[in-house]
Every structure is written in C-alpha cells, then in structure tokens.
C-alpha atoms as a PDB file:
ATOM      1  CA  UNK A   1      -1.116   2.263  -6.918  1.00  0.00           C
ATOM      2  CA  UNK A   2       2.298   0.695  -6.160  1.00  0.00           C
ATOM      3  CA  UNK A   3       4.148   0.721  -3.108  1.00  0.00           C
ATOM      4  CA  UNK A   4       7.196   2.526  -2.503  1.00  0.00           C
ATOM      5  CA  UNK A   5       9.378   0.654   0.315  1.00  0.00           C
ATOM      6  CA  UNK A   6      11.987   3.165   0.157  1.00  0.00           C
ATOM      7  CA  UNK A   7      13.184   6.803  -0.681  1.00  0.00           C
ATOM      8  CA  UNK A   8      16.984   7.594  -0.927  1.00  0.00           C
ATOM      9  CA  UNK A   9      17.253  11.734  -1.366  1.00  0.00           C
ATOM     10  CA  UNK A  10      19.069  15.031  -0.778  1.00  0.00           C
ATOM     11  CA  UNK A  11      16.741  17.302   0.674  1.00  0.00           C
ATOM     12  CA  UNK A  12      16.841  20.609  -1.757  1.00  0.00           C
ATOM     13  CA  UNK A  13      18.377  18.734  -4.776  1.00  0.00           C
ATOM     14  CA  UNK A  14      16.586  19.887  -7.840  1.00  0.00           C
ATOM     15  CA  UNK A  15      16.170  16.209  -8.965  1.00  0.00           C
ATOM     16  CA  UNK A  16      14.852  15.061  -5.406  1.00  0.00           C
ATOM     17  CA  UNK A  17      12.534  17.796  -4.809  1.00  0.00           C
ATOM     18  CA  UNK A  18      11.290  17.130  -8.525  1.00  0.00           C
ATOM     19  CA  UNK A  19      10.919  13.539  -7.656  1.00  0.00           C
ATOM     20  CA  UNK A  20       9.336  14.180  -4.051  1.00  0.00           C
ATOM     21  CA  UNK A  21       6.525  15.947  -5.759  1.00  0.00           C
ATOM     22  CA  UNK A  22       6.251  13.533  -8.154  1.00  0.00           C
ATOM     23  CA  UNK A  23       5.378  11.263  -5.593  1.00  0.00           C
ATOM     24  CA  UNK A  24       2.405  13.479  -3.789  1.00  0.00           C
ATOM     25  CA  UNK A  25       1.186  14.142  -6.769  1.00  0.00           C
ATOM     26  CA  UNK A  26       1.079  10.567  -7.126  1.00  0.00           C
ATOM     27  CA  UNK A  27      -0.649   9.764  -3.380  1.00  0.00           C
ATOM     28  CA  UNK A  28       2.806   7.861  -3.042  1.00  0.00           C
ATOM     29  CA  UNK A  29       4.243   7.901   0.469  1.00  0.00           C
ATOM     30  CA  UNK A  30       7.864   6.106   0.568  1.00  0.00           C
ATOM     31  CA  UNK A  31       7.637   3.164   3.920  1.00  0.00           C
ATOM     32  CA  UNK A  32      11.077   4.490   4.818  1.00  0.00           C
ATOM     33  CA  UNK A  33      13.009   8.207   3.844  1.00  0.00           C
ATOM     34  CA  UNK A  34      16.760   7.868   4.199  1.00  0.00           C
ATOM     35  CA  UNK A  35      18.247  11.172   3.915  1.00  0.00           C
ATOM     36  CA  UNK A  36      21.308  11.218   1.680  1.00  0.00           C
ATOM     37  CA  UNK A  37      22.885  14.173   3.378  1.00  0.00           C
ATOM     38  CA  UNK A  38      22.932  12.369   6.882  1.00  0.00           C
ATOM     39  CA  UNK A  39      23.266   8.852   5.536  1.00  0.00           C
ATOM     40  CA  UNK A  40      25.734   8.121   2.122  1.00  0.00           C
ATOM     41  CA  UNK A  41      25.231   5.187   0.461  1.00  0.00           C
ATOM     42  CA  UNK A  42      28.711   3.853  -0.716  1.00  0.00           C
ATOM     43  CA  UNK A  43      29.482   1.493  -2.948  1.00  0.00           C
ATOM     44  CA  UNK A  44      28.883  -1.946  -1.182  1.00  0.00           C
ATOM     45  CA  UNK A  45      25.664  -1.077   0.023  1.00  0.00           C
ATOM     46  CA  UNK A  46      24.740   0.297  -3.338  1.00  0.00           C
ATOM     47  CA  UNK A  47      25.499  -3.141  -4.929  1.00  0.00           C
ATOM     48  CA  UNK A  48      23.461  -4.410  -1.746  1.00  0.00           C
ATOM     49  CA  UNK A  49      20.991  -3.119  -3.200  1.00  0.00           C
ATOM     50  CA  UNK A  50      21.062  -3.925  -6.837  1.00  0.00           C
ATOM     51  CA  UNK A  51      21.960  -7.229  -5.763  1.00  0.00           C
ATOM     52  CA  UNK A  52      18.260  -7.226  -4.213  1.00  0.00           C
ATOM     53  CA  UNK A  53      16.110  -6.063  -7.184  1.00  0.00           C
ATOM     54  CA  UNK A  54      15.059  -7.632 -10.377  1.00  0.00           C
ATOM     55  CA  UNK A  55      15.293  -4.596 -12.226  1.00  0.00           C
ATOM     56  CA  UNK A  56      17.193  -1.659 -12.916  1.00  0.00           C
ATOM     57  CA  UNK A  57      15.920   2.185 -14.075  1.00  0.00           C
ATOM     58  CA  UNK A  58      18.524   4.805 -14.385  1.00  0.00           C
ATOM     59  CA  UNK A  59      17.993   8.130 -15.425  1.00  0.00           C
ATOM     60  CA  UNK A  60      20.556  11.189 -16.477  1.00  0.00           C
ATOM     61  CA  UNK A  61      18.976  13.695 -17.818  1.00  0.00           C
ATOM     62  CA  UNK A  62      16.880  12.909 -20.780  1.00  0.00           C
ATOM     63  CA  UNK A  63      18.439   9.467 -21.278  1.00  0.00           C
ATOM     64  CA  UNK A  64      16.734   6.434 -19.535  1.00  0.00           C
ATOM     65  CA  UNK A  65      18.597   3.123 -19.015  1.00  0.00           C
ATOM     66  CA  UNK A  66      16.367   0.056 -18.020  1.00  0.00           C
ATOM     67  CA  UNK A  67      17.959  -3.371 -17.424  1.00  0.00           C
ATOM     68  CA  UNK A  68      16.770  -6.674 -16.248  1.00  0.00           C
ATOM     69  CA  UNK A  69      19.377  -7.549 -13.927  1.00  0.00           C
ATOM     70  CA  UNK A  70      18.586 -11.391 -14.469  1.00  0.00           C
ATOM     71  CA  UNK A  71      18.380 -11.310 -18.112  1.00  0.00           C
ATOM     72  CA  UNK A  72      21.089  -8.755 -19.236  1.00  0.00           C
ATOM     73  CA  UNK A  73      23.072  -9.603 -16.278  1.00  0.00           C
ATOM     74  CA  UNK A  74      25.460  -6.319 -16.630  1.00  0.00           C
ATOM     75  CA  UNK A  75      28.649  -6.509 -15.136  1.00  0.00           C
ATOM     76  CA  UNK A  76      29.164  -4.973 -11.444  1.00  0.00           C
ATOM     77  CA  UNK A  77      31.514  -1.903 -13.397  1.00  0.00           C
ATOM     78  CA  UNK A  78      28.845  -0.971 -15.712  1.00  0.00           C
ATOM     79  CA  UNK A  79      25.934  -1.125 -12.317  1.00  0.00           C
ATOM     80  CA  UNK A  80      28.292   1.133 -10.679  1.00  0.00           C
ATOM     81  CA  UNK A  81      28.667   3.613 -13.662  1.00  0.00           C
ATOM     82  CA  UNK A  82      25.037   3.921 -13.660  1.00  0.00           C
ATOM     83  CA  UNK A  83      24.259   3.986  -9.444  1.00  0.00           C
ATOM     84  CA  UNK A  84      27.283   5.929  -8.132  1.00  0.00           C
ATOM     85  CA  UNK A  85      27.914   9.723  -8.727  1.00  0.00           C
ATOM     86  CA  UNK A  86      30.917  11.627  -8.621  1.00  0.00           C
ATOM     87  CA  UNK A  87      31.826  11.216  -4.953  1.00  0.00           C
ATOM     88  CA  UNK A  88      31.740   7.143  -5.254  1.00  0.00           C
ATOM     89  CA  UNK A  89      28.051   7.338  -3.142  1.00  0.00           C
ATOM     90  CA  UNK A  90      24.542   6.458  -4.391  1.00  0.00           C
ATOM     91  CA  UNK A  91      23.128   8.676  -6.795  1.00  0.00           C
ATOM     92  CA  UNK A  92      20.110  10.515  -5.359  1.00  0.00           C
ATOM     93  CA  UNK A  93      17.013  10.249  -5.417  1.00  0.00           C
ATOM     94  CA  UNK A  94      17.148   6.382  -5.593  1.00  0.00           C
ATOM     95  CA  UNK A  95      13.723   4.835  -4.989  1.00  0.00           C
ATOM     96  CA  UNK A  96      12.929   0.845  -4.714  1.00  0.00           C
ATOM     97  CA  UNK A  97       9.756  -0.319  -5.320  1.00  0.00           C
ATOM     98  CA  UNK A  98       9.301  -4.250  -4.851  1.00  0.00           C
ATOM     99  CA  UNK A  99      12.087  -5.461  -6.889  1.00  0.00           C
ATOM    100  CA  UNK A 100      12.348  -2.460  -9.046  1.00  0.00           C
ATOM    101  CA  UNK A 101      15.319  -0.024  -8.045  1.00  0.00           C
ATOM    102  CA  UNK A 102      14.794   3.115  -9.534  1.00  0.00           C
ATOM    103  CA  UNK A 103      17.997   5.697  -9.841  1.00  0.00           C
ATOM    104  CA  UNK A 104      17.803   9.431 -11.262  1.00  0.00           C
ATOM    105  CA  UNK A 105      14.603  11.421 -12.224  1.00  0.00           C
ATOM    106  CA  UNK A 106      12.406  11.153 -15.348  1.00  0.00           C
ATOM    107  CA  UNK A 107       8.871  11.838 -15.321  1.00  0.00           C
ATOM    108  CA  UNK A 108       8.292   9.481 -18.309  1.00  0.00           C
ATOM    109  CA  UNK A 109      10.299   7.267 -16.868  1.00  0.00           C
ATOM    110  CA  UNK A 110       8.418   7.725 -13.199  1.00  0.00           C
ATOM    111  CA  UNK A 111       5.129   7.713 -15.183  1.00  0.00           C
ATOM    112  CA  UNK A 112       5.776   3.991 -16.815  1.00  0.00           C
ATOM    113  CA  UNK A 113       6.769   2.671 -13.195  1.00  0.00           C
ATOM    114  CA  UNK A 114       4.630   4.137 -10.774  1.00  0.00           C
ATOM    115  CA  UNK A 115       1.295   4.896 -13.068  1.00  0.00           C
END
C-alpha cells in the first residue's frame, strides 16, 4: 500500500469528499491534511511543489493528463494550466505521494496510482 505524505482539500467539495473516501476505502491515511479553505496554495508554492515531484497526474473530469516532469519537461505555463484553478490557487484535492503529485479526481486514475 503506498504512502500518502500529503492531502491538499476543501472540506465539502464534491471532488474532495469523493477523493477522501477514496482513500478509506483504500486504508490510506494522508501524513499531513492541509485544508484548502484555511490555507490557499498560490502559485509559487504550487510550482514548489511540482518542482519537488517526478511526476505529474491531473485530472478534469473524465480527461487524465500524466507527465514525467523530467522527461516531457512541460513548460512552467502549461504546469500552471493544469495545477491552478480559476482563482490563481491550487486546484483541490491535490495529493503527493513520494514523488508523484497527484491533482483532480479520477478513480481510474486513483486506482493506477494508489492500487
């Protein structure tokens, strides 16, 4: 079972409460729960932590991007298309596991990562 180092979310957000049970349905606890409505995530500390992982899942709806931030190496413009909503923060939930940062919810996508 992998280990979840930390959980980025908006408590009552369809997506996050989709991905929270995801998670203890999964026996996966996050080792630190940053609540997006008390703590945003803006832009440099978003690249912070893209600059951090090896890999990059983003979800929108049905539609599942995956990039390997040493291999594609995407520009920082199209990382922040993908991380940032509408209000310039972090996209919630936003989960990083070891050097995978995770962005959006997809159960397929959720499946493949975290088994």
């Amino acid at each position: 079972m992998p280990s979840l180092d930390w959980s980025y979310h908006r408590p009552g957000w369809k997506t996050c409460v989709k991905t929270q049970e995801f998670l203890a349905n999964a026996g996966i606890t996050p080792k630190t729960e940053i609540n997006a409505k008390k703590e945003t995530y803006q832009k440099q500390q978003a690249l912070e932590l893209v600059e951090a992982a090896s890999h990059l899942f983003v979800a929108r709806g049905k539609k599942v991007v995956g990039l390997n931030l040493k291999k594609d190496a995407p520009t920082e413009t199209e990382v922040l298309k993908l991380i940032l909503g509408p209000t310039g923060n972090l996209r919630a939930p936003t989960l990083r596991c070891g050097k995978k940062l995770v962005v959006g919810f997809n159960e397929e996508m959720y499946e493949n990562i975290f088994g």
